[in-house]
C-alpha atoms as a PDB file:
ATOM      1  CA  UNK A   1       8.589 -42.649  28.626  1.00  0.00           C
ATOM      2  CA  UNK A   2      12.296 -41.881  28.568  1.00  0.00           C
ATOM      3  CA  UNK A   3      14.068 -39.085  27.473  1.00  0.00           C
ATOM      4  CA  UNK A   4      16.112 -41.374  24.577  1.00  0.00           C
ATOM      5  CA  UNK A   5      11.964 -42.466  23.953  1.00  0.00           C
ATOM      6  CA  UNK A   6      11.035 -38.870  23.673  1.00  0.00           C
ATOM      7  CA  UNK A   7      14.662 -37.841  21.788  1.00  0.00           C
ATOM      8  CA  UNK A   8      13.806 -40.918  19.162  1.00  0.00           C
ATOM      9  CA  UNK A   9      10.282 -39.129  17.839  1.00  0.00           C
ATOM     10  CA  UNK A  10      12.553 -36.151  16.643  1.00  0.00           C
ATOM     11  CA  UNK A  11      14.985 -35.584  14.424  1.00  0.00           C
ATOM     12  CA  UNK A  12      18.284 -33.626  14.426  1.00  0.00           C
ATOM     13  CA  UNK A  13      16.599 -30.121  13.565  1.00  0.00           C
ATOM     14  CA  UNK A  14      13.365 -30.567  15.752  1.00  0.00           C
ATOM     15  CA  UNK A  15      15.697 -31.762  19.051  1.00  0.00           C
ATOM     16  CA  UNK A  16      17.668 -28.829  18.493  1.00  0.00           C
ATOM     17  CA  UNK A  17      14.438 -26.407  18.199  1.00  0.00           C
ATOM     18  CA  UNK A  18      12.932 -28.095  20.765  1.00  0.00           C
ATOM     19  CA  UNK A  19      15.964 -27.527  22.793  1.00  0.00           C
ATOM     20  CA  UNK A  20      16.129 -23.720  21.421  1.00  0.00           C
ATOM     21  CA  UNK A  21      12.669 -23.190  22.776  1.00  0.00           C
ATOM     22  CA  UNK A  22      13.895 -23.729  26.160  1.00  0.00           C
ATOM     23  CA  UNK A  23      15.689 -21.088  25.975  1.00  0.00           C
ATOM     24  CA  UNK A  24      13.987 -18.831  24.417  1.00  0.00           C
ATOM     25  CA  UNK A  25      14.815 -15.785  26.604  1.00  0.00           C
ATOM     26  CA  UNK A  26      18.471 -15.940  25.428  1.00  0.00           C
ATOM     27  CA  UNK A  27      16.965 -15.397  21.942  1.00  0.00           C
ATOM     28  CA  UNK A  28      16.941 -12.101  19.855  1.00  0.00           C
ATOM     29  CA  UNK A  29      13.231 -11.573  18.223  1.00  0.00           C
ATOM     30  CA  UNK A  30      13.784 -12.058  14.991  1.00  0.00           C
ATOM     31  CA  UNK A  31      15.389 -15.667  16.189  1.00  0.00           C
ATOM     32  CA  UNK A  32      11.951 -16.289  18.167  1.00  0.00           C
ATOM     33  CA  UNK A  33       9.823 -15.536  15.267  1.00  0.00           C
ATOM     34  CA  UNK A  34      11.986 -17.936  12.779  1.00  0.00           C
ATOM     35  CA  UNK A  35      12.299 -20.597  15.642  1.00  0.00           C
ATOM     36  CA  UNK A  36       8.386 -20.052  16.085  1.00  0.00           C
ATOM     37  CA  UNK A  37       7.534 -20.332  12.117  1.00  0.00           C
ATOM     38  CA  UNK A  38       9.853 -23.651  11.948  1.00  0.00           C
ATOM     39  CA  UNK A  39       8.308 -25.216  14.690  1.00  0.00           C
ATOM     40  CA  UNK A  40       4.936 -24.594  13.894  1.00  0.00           C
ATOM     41  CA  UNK A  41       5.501 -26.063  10.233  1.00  0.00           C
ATOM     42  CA  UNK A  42       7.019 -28.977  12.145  1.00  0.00           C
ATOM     43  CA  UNK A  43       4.264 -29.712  13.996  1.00  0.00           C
ATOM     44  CA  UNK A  44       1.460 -29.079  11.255  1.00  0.00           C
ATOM     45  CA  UNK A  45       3.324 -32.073   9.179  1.00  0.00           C
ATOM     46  CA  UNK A  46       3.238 -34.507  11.787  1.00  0.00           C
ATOM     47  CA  UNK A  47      -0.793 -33.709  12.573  1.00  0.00           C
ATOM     48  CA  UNK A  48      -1.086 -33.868   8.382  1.00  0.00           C
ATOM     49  CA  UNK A  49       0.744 -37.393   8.875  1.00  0.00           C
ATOM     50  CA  UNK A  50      -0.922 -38.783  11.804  1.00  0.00           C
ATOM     51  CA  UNK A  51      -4.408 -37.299   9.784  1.00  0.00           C
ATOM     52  CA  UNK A  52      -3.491 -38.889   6.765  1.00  0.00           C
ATOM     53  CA  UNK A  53      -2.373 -42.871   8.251  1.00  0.00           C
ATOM     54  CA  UNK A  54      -5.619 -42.136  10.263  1.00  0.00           C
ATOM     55  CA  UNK A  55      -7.303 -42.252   7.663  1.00  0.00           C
ATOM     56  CA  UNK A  56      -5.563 -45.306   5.849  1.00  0.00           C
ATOM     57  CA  UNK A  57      -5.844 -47.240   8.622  1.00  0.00           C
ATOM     58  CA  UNK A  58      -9.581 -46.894   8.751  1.00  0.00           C
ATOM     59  CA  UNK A  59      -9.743 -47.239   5.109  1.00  0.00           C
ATOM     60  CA  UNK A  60      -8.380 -51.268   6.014  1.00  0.00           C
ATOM     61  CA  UNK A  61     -10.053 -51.371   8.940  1.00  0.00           C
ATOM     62  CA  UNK A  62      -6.860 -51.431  11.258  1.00  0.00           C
ATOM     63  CA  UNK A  63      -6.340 -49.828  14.368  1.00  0.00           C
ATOM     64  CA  UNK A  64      -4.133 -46.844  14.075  1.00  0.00           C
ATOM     65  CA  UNK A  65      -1.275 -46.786  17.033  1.00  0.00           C
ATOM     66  CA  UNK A  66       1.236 -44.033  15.610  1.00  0.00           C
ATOM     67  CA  UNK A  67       2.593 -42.917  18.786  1.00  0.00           C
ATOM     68  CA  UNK A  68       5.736 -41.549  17.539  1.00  0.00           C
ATOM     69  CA  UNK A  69       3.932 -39.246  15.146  1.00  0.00           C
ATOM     70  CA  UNK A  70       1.790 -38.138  17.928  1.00  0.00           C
ATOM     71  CA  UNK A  71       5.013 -37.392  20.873  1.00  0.00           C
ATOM     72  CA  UNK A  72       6.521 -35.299  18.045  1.00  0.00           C
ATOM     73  CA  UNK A  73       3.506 -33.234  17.942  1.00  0.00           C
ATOM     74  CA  UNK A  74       3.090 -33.171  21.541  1.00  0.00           C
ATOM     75  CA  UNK A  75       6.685 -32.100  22.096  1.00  0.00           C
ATOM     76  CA  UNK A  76       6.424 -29.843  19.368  1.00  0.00           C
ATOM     77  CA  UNK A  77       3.889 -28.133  20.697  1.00  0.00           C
ATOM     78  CA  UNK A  78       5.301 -27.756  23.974  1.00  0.00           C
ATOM     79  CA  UNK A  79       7.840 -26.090  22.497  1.00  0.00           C
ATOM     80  CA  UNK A  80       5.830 -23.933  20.546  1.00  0.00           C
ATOM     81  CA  UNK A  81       3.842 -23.092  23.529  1.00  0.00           C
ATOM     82  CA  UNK A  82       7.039 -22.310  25.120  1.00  0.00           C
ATOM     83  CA  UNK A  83       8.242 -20.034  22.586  1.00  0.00           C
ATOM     84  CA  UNK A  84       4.701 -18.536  22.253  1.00  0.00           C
ATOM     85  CA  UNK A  85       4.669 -17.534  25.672  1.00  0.00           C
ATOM     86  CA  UNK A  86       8.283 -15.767  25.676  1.00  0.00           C
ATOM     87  CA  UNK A  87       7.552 -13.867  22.944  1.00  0.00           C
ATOM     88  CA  UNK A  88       4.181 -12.472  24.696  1.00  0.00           C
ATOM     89  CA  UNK A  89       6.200 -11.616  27.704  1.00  0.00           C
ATOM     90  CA  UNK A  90       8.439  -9.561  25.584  1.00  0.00           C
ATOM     91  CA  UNK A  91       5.603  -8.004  23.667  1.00  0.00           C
ATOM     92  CA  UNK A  92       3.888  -7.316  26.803  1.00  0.00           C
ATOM     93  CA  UNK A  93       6.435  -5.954  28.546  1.00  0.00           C
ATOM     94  CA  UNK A  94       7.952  -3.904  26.029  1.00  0.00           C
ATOM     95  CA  UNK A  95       4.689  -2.044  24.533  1.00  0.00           C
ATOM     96  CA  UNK A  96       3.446  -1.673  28.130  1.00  0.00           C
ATOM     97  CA  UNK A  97       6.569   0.054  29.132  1.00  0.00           C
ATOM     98  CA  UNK A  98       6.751   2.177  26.211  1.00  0.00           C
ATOM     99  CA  UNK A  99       3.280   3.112  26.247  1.00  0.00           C
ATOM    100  CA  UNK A 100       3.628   3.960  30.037  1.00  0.00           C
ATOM    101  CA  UNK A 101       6.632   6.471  29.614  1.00  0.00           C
ATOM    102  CA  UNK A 102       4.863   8.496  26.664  1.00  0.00           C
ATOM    103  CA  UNK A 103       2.093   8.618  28.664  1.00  0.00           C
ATOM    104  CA  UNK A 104       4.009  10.565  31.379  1.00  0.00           C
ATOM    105  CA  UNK A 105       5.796  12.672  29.170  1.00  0.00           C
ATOM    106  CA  UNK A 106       2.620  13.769  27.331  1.00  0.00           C
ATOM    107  CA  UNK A 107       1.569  14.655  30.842  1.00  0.00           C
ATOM    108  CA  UNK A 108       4.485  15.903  31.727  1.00  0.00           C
ATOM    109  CA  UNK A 109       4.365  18.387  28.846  1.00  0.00           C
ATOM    110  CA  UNK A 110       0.554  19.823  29.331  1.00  0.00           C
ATOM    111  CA  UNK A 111      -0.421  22.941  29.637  1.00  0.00           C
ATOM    112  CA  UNK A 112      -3.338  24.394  31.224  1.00  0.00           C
ATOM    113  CA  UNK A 113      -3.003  27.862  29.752  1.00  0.00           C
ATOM    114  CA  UNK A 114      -6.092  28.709  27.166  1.00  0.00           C
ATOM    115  CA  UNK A 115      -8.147  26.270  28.685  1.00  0.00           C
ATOM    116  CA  UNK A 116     -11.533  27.732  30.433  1.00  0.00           C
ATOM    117  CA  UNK A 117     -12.837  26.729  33.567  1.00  0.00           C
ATOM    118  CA  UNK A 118     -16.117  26.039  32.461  1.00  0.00           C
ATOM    119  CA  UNK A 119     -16.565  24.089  28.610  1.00  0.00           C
ATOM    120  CA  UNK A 120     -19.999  26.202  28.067  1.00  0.00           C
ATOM    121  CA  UNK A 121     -19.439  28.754  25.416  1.00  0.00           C
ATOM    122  CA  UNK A 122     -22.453  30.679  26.618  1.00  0.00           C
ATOM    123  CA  UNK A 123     -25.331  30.371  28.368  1.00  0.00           C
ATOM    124  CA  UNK A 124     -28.016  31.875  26.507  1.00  0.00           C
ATOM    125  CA  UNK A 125     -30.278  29.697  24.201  1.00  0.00           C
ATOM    126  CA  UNK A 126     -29.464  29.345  20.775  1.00  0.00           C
ATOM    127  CA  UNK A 127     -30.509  31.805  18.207  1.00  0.00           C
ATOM    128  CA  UNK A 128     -32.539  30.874  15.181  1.00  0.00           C
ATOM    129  CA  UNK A 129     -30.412  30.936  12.270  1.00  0.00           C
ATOM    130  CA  UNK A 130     -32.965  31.914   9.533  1.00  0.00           C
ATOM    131  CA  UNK A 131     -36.427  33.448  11.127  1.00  0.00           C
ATOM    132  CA  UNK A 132     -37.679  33.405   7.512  1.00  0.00           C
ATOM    133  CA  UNK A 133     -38.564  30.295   7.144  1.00  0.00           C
ATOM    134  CA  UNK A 134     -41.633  28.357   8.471  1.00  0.00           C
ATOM    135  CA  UNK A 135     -40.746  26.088  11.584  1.00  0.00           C
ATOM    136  CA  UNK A 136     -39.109  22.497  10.721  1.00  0.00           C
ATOM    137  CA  UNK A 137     -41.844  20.456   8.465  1.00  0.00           C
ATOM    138  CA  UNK A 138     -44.587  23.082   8.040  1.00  0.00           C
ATOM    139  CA  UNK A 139     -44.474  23.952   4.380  1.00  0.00           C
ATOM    140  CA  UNK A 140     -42.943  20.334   3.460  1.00  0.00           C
ATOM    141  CA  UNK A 141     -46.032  18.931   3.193  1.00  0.00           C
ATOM    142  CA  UNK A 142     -47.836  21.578   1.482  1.00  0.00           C
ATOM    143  CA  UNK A 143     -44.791  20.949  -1.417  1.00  0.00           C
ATOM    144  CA  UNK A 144     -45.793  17.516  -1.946  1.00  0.00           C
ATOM    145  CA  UNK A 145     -49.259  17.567  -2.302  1.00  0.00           C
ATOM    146  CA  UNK A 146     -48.445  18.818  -6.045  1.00  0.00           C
ATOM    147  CA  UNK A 147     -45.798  15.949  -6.505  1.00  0.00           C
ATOM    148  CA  UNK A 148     -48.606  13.237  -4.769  1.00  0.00           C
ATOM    149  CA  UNK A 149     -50.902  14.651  -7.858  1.00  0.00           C
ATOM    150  CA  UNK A 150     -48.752  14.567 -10.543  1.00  0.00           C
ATOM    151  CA  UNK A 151     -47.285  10.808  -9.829  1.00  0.00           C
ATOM    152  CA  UNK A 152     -50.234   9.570  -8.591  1.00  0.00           C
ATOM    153  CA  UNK A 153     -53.182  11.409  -9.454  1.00  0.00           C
ATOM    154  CA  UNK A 154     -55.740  13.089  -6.653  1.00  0.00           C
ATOM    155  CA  UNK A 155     -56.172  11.164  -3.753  1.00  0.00           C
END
């Protein structure tokens, strides 16, 4: 296919999106994210078009060639894919970079002062907070042998 066959499936706006796409890296963000959104509604119209005389044509029992629906959504696409990628390379790059440097600083800024050698607090075994009371569980069922005869009667 030509390039006048492949300019023919789009119109005005879409060429020049399509065209935008390729150079996306000359494009602020907020230009990639409306050239993204546009392109993207581009191309889910044509696959709602080339869906919808799909299903006509089966409907009369024709065979469905739409092949200029179906370049504009494969150009699309590319385009979108293009556009896609460039703005993941900038995300990427960006957040990686950024992460990276406050990562150094915070390391950069640490003190070791205050902090012990050794995380045990002590080494002794723990005390028993109340020695009062009966070990875990021991009186607990004692307690609800009264509640067992008062739902249930004796058992």
């Amino acid at each position: 296919m030509t390039a006048a066959d492949k300019n023919r499936a789009l119109d005005r706006n879409e060429t020049e999106w399509v065209e935008m796409s390729r150079a996306a890296a000359h494009l602020t963000d907020a230009q990639l994210t409306d050239l993204l959104r546009r392109l993207r509604e581009r191309r889910d119209r044509a696959q709602r078009m080339i869906r919808t005389r799909t299903r006509q044509a089966s409907r009369e029992g024709q065979a469905n060639i739409d092949t200029g629906a179906r370049e504009k959504k494969a150009q699309l696409a590319e385009a979108i894919q293009r556009a896609a990628d460039e703005q993941k390379r900038r995300r990427a790059s960006t957040s990686a970079t950024r992460n990276l440097k406050a990562a150094v600083e915070r390391k950069a800024e640490q003190t070791h002062e205050g902090i012990p050698d050794n995380r045990t607090a002590h080494t002794n075994p723990a005390d028993t907070p109340n020695d009062k009371i009966a070990p875990s569980g021991a009186l607990h069922a004692e307690g609800m042998r009264a509640a067992i005869s008062r739902s249930t009667g004796d058992r």
